[in-house]
PDB file of N, CA and C in Angstrom:
ATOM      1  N   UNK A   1      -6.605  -8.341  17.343  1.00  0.00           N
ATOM      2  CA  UNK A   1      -5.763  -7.271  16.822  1.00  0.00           C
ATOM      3  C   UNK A   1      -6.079  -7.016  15.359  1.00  0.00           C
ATOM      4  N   UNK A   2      -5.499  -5.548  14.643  1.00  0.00           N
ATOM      5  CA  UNK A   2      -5.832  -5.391  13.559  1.00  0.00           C
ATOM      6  C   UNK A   2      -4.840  -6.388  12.455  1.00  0.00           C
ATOM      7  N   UNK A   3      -5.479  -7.256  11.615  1.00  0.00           N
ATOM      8  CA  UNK A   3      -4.923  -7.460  10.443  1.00  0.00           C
ATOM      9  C   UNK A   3      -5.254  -7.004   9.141  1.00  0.00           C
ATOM     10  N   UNK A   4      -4.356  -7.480   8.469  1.00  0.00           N
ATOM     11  CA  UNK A   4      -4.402  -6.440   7.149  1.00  0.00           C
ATOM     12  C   UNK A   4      -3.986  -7.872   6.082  1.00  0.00           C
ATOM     13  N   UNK A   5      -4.952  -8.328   5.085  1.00  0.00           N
ATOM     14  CA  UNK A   5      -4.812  -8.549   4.110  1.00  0.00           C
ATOM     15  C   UNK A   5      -4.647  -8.296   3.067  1.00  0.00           C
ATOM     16  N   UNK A   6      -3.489  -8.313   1.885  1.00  0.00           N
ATOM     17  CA  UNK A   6      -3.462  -8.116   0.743  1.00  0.00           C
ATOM     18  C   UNK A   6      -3.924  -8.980  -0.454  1.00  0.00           C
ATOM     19  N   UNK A   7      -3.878  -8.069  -1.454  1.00  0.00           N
ATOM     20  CA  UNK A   7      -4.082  -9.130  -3.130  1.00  0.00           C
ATOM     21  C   UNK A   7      -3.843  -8.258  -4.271  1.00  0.00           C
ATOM     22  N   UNK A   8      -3.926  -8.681  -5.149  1.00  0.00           N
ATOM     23  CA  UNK A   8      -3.546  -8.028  -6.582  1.00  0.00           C
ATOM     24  C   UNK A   8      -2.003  -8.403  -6.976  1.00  0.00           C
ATOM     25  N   UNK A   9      -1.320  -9.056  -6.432  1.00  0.00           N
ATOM     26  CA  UNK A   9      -0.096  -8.913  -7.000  1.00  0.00           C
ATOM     27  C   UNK A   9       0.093  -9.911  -8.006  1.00  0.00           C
ATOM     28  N   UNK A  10       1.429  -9.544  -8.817  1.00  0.00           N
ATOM     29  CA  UNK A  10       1.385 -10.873  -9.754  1.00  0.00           C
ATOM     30  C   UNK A  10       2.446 -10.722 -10.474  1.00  0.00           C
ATOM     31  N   UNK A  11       2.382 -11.036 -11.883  1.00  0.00           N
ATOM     32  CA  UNK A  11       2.976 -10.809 -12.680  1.00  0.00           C
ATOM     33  C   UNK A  11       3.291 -10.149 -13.938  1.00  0.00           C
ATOM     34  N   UNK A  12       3.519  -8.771 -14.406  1.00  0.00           N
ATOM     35  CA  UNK A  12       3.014  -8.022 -15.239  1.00  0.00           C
ATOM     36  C   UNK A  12       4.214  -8.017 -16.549  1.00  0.00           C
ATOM     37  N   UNK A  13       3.853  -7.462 -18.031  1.00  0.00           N
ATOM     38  CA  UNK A  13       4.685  -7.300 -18.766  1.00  0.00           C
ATOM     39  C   UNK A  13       4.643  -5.425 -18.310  1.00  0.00           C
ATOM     40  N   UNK A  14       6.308  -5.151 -18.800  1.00  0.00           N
ATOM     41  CA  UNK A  14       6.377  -3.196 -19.010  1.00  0.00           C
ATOM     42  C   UNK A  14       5.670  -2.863 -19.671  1.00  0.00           C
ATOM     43  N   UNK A  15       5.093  -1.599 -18.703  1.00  0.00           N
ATOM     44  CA  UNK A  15       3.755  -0.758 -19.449  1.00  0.00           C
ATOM     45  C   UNK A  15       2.676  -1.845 -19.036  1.00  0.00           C
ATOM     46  N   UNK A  16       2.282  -2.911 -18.367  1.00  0.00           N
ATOM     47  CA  UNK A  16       1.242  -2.839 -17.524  1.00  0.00           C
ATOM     48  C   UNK A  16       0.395  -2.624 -16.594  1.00  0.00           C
ATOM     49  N   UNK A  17      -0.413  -2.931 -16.282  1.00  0.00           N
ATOM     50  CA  UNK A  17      -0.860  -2.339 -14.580  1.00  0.00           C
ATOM     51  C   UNK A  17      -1.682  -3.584 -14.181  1.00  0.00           C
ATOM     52  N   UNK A  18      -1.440  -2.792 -12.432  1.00  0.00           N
ATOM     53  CA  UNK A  18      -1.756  -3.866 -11.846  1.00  0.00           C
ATOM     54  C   UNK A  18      -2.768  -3.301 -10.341  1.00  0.00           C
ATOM     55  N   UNK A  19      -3.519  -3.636  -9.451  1.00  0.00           N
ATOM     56  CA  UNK A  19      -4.270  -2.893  -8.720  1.00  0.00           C
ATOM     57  C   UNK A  19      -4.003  -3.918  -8.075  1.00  0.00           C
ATOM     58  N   UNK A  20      -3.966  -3.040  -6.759  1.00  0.00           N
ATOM     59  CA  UNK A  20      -3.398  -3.915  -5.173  1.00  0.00           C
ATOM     60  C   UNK A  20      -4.584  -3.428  -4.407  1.00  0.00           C
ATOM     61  N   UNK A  21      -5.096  -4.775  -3.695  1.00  0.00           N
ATOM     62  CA  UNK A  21      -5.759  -4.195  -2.367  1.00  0.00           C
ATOM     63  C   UNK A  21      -5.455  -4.414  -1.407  1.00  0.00           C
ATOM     64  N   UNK A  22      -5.892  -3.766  -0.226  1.00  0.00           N
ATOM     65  CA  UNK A  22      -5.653  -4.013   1.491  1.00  0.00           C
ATOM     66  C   UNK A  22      -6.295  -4.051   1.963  1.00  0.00           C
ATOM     67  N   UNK A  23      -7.349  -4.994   2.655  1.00  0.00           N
ATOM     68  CA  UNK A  23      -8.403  -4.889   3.173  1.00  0.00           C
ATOM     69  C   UNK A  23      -8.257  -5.090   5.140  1.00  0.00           C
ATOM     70  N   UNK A  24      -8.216  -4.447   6.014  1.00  0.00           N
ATOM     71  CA  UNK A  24      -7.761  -4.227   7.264  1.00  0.00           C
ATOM     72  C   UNK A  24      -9.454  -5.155   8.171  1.00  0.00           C
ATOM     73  N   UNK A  25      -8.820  -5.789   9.061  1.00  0.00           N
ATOM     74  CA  UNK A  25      -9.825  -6.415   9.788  1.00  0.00           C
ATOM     75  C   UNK A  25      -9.821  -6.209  11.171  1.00  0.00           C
ATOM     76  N   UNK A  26     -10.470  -5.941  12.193  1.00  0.00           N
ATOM     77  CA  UNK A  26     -10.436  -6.259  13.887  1.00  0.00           C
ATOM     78  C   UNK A  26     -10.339  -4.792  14.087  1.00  0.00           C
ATOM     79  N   UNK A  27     -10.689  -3.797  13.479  1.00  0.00           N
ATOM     80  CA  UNK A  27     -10.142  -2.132  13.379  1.00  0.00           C
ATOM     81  C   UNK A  27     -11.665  -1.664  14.227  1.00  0.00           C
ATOM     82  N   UNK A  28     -10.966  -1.535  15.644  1.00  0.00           N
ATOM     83  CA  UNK A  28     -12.497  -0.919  16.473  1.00  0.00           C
ATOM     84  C   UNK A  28     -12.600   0.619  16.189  1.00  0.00           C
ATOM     85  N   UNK A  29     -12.222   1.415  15.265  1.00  0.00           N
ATOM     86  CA  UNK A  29     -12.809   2.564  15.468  1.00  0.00           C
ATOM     87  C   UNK A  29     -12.062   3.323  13.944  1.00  0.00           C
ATOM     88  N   UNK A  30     -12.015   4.329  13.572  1.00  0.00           N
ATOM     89  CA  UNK A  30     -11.185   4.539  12.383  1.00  0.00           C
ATOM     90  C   UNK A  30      -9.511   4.589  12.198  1.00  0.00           C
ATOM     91  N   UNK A  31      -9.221   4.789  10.769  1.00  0.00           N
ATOM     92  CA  UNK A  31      -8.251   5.028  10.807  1.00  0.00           C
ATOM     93  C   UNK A  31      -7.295   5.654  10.280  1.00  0.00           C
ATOM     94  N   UNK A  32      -6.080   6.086  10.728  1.00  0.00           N
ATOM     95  CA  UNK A  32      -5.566   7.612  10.240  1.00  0.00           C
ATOM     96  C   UNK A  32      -4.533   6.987   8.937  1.00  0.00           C
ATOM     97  N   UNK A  33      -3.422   7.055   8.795  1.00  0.00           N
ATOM     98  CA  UNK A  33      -2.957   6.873   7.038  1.00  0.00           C
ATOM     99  C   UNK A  33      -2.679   5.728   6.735  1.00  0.00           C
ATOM    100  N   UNK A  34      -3.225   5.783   5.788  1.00  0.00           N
ATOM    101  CA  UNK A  34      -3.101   4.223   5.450  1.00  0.00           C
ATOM    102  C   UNK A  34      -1.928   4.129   4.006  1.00  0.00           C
ATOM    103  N   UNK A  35      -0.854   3.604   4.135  1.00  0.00           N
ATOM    104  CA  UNK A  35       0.397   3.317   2.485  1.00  0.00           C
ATOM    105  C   UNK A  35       0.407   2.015   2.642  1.00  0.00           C
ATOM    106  N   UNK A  36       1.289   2.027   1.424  1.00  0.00           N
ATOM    107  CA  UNK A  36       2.081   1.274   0.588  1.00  0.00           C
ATOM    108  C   UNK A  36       3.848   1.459   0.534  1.00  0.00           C
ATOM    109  N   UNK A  37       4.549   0.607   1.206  1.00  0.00           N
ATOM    110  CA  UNK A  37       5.729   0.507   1.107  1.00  0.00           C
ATOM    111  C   UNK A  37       5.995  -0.825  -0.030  1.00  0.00           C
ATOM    112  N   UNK A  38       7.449  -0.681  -0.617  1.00  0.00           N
ATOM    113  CA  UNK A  38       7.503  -1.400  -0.687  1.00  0.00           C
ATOM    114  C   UNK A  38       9.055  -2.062  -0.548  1.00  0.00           C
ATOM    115  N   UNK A  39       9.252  -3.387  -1.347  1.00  0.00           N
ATOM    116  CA  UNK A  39      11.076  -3.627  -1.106  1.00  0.00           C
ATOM    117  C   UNK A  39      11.628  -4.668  -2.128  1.00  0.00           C
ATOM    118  N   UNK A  40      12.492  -4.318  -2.345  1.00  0.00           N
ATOM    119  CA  UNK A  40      13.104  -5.423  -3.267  1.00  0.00           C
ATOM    120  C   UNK A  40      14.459  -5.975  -2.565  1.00  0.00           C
ATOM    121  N   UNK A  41      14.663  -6.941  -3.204  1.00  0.00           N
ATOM    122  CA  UNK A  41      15.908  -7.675  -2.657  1.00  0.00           C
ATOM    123  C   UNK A  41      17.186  -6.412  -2.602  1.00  0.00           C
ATOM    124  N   UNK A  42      17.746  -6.774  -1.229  1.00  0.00           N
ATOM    125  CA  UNK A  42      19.048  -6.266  -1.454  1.00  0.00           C
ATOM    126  C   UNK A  42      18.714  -3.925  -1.038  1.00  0.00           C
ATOM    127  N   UNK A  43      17.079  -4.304  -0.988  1.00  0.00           N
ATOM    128  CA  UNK A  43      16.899  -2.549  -0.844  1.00  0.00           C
ATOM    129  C   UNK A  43      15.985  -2.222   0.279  1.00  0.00           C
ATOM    130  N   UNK A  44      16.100  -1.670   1.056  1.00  0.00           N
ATOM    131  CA  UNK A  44      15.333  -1.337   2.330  1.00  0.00           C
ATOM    132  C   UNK A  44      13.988  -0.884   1.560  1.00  0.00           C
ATOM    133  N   UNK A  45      13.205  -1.128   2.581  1.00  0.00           N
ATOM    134  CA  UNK A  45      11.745  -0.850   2.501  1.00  0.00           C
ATOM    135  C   UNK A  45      11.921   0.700   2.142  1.00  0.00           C
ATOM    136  N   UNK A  46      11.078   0.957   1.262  1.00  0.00           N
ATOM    137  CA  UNK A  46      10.751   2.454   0.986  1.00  0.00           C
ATOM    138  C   UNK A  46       9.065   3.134   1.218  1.00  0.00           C
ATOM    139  N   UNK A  47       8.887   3.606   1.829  1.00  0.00           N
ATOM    140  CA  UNK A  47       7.475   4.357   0.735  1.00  0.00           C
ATOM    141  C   UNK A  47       7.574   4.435  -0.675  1.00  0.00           C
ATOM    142  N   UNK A  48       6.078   4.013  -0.751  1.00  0.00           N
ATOM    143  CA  UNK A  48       5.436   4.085  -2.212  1.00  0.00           C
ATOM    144  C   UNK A  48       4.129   5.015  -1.948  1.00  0.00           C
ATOM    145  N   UNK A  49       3.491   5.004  -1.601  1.00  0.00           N
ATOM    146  CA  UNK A  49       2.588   6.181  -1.383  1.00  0.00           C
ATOM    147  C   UNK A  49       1.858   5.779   0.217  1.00  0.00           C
ATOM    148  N   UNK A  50       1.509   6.961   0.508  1.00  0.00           N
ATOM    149  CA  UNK A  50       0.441   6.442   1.314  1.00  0.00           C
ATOM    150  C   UNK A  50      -0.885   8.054   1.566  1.00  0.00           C
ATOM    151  N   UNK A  51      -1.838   7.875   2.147  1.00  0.00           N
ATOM    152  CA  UNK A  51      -3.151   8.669   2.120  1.00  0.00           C
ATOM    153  C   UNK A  51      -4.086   8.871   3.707  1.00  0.00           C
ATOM    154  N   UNK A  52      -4.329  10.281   4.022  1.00  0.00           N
ATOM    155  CA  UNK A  52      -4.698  10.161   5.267  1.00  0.00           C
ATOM    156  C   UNK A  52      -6.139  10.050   5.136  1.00  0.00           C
ATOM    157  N   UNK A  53      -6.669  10.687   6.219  1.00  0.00           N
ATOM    158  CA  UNK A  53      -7.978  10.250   6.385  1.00  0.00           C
ATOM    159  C   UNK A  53      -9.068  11.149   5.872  1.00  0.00           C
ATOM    160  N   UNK A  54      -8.070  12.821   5.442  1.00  0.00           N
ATOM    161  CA  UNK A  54      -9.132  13.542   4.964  1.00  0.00           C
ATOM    162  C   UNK A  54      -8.753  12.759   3.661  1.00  0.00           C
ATOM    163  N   UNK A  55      -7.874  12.217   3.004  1.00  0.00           N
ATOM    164  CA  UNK A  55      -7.998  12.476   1.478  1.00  0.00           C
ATOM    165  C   UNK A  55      -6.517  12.828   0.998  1.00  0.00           C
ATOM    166  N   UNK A  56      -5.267  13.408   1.828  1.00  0.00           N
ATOM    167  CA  UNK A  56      -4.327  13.460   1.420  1.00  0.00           C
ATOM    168  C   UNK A  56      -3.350  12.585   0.998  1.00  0.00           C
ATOM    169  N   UNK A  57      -2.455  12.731  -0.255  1.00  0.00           N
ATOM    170  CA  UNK A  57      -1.802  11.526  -0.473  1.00  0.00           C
ATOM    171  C   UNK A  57      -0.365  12.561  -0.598  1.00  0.00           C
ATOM    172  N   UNK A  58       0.428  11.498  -0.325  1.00  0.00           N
ATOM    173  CA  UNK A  58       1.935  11.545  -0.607  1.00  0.00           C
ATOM    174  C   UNK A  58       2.544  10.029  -1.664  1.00  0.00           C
ATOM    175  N   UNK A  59       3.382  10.860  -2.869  1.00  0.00           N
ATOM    176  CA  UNK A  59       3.769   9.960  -3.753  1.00  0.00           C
ATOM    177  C   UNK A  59       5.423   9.701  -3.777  1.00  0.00           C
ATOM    178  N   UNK A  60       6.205   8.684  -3.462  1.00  0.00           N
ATOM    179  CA  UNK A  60       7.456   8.723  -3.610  1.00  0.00           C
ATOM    180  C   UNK A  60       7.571   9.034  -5.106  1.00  0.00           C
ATOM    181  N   UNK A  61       8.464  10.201  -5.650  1.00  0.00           N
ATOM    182  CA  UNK A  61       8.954  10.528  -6.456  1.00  0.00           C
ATOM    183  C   UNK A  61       8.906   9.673  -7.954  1.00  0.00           C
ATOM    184  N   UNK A  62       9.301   8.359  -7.667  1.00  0.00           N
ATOM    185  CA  UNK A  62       9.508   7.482  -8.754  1.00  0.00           C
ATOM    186  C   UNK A  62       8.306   6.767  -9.480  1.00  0.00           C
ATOM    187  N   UNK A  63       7.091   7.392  -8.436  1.00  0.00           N
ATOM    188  CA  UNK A  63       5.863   6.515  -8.632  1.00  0.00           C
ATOM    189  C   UNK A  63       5.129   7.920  -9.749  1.00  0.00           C
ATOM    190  N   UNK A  64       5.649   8.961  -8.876  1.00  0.00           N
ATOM    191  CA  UNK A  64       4.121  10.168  -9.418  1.00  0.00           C
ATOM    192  C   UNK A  64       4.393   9.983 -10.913  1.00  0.00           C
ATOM    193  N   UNK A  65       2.707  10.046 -10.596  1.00  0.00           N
ATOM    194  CA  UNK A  65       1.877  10.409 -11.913  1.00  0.00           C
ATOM    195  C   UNK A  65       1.812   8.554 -12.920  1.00  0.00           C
ATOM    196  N   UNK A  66       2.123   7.509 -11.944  1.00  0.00           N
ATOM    197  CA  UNK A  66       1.924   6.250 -12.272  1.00  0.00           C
ATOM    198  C   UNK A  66       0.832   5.828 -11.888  1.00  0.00           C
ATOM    199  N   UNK A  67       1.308   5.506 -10.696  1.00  0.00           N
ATOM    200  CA  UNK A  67       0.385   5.281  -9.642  1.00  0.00           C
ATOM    201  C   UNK A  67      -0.561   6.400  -8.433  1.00  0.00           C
ATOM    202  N   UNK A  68      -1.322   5.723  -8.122  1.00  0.00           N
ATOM    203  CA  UNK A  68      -2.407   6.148  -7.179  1.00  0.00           C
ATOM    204  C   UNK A  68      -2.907   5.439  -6.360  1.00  0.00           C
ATOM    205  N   UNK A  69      -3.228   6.224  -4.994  1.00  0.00           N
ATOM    206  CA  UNK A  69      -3.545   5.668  -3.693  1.00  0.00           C
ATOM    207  C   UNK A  69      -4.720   6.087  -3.514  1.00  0.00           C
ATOM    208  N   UNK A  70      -5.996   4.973  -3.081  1.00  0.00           N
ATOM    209  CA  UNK A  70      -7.499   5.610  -2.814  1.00  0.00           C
ATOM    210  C   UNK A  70      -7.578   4.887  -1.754  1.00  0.00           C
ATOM    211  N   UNK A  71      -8.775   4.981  -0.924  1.00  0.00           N
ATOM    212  CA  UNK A  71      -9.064   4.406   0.317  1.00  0.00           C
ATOM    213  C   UNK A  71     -10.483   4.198   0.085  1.00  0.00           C
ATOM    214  N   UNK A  72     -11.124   3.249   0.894  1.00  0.00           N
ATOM    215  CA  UNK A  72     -12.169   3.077   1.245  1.00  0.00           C
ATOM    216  C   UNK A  72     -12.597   2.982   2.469  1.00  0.00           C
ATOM    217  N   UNK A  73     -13.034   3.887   3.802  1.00  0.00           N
ATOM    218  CA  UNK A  73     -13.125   4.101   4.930  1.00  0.00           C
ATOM    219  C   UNK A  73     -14.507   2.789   5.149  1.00  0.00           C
ATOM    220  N   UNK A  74     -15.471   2.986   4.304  1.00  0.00           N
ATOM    221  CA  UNK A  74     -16.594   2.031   4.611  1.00  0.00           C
ATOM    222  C   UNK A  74     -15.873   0.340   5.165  1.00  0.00           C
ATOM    223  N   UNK A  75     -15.140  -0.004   4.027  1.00  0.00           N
ATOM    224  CA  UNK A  75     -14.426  -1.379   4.262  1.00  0.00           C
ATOM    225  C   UNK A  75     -12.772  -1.572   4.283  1.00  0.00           C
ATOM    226  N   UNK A  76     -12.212   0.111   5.117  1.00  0.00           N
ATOM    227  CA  UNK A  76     -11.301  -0.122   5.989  1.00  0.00           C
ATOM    228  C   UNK A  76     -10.703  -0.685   4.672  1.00  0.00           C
ATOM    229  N   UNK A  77     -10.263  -0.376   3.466  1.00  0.00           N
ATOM    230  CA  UNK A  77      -9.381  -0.745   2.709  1.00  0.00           C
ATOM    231  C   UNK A  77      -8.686   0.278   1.857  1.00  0.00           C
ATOM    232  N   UNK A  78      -7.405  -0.079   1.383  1.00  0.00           N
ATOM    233  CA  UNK A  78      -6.878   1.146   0.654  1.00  0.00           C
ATOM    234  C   UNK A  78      -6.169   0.412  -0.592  1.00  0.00           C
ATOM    235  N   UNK A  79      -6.370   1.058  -1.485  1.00  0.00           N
ATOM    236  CA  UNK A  79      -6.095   0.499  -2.824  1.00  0.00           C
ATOM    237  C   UNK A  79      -4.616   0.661  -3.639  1.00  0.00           C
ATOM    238  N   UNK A  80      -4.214   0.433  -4.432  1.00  0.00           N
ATOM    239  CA  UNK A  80      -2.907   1.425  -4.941  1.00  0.00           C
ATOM    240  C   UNK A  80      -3.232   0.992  -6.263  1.00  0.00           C
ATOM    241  N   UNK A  81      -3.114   2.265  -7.310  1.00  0.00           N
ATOM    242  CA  UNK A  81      -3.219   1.125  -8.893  1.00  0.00           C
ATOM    243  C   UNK A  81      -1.820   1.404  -9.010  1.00  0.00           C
ATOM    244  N   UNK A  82      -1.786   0.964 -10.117  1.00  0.00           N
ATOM    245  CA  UNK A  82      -0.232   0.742 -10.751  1.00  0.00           C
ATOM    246  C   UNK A  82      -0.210   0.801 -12.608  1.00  0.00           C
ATOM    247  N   UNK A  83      -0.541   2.172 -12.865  1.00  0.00           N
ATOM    248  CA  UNK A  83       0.256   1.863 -14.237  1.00  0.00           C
ATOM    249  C   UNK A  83       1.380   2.592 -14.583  1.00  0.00           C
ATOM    250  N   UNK A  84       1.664   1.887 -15.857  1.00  0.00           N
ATOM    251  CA  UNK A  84       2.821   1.888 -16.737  1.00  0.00           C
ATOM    252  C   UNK A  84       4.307   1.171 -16.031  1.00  0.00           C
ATOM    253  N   UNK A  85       3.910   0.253 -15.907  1.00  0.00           N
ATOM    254  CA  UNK A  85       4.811  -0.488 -14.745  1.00  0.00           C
ATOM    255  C   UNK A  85       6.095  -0.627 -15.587  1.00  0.00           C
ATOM    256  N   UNK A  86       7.611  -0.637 -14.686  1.00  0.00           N
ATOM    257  CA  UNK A  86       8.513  -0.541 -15.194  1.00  0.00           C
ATOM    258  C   UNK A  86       9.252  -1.800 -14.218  1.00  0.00           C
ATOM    259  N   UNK A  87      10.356  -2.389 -15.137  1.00  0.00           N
ATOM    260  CA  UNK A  87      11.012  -3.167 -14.114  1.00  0.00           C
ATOM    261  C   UNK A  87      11.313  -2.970 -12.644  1.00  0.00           C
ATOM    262  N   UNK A  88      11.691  -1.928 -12.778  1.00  0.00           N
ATOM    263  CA  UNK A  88      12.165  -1.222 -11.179  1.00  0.00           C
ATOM    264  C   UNK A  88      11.155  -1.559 -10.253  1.00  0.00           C
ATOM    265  N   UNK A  89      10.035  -1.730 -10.648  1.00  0.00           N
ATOM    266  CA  UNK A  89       9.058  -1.605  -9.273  1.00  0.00           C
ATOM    267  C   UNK A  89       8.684  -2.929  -9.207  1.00  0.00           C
ATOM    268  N   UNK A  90       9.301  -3.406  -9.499  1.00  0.00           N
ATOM    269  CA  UNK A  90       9.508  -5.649  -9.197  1.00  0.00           C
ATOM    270  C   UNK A  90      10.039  -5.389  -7.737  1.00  0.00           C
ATOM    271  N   UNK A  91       8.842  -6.017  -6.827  1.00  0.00           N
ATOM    272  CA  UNK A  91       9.161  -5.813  -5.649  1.00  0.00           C
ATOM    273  C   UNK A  91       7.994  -6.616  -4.808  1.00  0.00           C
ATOM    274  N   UNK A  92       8.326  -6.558  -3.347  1.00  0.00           N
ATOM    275  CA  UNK A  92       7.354  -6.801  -2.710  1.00  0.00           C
ATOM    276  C   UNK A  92       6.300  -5.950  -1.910  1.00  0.00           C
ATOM    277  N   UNK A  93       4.885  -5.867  -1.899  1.00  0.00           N
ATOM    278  CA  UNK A  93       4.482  -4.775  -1.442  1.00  0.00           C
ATOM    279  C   UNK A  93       3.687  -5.057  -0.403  1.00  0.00           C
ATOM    280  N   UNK A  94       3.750  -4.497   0.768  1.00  0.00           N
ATOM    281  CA  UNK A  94       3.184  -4.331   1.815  1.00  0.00           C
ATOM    282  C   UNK A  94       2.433  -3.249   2.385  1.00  0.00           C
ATOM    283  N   UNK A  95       1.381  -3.004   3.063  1.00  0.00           N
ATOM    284  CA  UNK A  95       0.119  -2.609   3.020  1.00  0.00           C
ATOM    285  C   UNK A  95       0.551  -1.901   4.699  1.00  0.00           C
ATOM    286  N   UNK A  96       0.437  -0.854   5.290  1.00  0.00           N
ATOM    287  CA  UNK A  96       0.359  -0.239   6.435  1.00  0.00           C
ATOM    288  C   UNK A  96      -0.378   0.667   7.012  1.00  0.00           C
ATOM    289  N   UNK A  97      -1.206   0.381   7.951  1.00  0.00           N
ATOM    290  CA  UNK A  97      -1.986   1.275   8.498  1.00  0.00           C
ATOM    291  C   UNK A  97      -1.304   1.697   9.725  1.00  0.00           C
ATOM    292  N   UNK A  98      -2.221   2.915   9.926  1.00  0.00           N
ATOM    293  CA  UNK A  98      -2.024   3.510  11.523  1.00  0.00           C
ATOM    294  C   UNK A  98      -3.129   3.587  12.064  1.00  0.00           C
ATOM    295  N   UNK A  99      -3.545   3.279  13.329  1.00  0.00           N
ATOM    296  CA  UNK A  99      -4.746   3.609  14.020  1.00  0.00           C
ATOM    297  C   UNK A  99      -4.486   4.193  15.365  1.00  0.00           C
ATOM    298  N   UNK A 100      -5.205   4.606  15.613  1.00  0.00           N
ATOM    299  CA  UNK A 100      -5.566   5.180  17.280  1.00  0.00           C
ATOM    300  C   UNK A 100      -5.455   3.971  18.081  1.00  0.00           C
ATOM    301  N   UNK A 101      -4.453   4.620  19.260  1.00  0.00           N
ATOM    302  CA  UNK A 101      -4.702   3.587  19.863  1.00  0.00           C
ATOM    303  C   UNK A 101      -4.596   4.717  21.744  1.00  0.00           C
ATOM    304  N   UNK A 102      -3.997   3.682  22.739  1.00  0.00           N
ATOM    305  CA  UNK A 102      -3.907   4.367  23.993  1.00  0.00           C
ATOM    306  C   UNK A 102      -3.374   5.710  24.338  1.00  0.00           C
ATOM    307  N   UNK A 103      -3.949   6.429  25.006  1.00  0.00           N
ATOM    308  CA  UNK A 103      -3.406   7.634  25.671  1.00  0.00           C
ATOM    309  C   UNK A 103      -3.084   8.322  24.562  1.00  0.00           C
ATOM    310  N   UNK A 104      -3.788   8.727  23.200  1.00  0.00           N
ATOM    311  CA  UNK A 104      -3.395   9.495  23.203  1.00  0.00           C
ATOM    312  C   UNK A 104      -1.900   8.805  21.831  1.00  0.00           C
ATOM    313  N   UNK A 105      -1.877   7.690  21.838  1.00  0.00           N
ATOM    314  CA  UNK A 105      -1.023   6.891  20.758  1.00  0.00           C
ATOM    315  C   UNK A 105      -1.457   6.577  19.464  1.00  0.00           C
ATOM    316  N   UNK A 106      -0.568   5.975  18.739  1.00  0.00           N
ATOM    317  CA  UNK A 106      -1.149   5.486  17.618  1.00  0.00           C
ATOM    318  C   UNK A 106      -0.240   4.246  17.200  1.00  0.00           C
ATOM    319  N   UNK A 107      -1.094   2.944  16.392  1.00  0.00           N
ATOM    320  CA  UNK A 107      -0.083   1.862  16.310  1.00  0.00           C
ATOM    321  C   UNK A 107       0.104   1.322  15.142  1.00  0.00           C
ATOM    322  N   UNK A 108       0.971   0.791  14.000  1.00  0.00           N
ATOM    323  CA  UNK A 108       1.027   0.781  13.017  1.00  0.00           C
ATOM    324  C   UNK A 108       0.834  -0.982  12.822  1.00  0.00           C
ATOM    325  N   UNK A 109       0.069  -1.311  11.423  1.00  0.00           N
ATOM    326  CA  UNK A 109       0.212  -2.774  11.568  1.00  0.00           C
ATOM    327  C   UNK A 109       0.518  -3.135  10.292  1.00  0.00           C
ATOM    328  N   UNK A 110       1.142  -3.826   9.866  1.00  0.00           N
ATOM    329  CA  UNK A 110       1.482  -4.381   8.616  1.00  0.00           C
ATOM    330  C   UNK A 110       0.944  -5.575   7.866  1.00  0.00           C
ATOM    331  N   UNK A 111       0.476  -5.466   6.344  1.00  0.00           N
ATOM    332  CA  UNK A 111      -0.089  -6.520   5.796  1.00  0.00           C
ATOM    333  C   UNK A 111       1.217  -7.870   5.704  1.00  0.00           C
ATOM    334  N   UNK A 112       0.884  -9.097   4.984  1.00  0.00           N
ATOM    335  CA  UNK A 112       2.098  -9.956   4.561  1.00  0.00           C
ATOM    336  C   UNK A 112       2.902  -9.756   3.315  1.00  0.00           C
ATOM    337  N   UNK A 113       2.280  -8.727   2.789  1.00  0.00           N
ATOM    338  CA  UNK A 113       3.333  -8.235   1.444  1.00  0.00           C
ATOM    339  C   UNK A 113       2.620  -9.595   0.380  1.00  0.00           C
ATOM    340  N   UNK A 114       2.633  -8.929  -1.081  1.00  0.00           N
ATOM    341  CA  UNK A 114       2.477  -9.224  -2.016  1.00  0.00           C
ATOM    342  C   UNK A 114       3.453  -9.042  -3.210  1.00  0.00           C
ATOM    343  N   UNK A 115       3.482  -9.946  -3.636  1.00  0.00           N
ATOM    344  CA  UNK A 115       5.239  -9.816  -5.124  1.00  0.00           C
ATOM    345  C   UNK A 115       4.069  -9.593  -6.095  1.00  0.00           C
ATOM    346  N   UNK A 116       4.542  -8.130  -6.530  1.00  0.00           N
ATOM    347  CA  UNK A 116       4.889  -7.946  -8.186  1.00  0.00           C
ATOM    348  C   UNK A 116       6.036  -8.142  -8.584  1.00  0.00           C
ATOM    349  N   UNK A 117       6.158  -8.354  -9.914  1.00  0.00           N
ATOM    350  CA  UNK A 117       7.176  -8.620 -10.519  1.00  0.00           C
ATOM    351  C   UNK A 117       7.173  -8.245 -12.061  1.00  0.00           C
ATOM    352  N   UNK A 118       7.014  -7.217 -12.526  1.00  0.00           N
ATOM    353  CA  UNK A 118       7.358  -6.665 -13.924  1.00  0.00           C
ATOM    354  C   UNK A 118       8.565  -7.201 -14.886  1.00  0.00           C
ATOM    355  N   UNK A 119       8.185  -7.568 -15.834  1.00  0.00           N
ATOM    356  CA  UNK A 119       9.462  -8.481 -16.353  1.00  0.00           C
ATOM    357  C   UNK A 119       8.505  -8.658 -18.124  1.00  0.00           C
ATOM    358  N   UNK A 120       9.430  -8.955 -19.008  1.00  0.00           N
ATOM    359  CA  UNK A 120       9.253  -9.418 -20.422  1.00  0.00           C
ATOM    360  C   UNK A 120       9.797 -10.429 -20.697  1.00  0.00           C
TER     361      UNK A 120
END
């Protein structure tokens, strides 16, 4: 089955940045959008961005013009940077793809999430 590894997370001061990757494995054929959710204690998972396969991205509100979502179709990975980081986005982030799957379906798989944590 497809897995999805993450990295980049850590620990940043405000007004740093930080670059997350996702690198997706066992993926027999391509795949359609690939985000970034994320969650903090006490707050349901949200979107944070995510990007389809031509190239389109969608930004939750709180992110635009921070952050950015790129992909790499060659190695099935999708990136997110992160600047000007603000406390608020102390969270955990998890990595989601969609792929093709039966009849005509499509199936979503989730990385293990990575903690940032913005703090001074």
């Amino acid at each position: 089955q497809v897995q999805l590894v993450e990295s980049g997370g850590g620990l940043v001061q405000p007004g740093g940045s930080l670059r997350l990757s996702c690198a997706a494995s066992g993926v027999m054929r391509g795949i359609n959008i690939m985000g970034w959710y994320r969650q903090a204690p006490g707050i349901r998972r949200e979107l944070v961005a995510d990007i389809g396969s031509g190239g389109s991205t969608t930004y939750a509100d709180s992110v635009k013009g921070r952050f950015t979502i790129s992909r790499d179709n060659a190695k099935n990975t999708v990136y997110l940077q992160m600047n000007s980081l603000k406390p608020e986005d102390t969270a955990v982030y998890y990595c989601k793809v969609n792929v093709p799957w039966y009849f005509g379906q499509t199936q979503d798989y989730w990385g293990q999430g990575t903690q940032v944590t913005v703090s001074s």
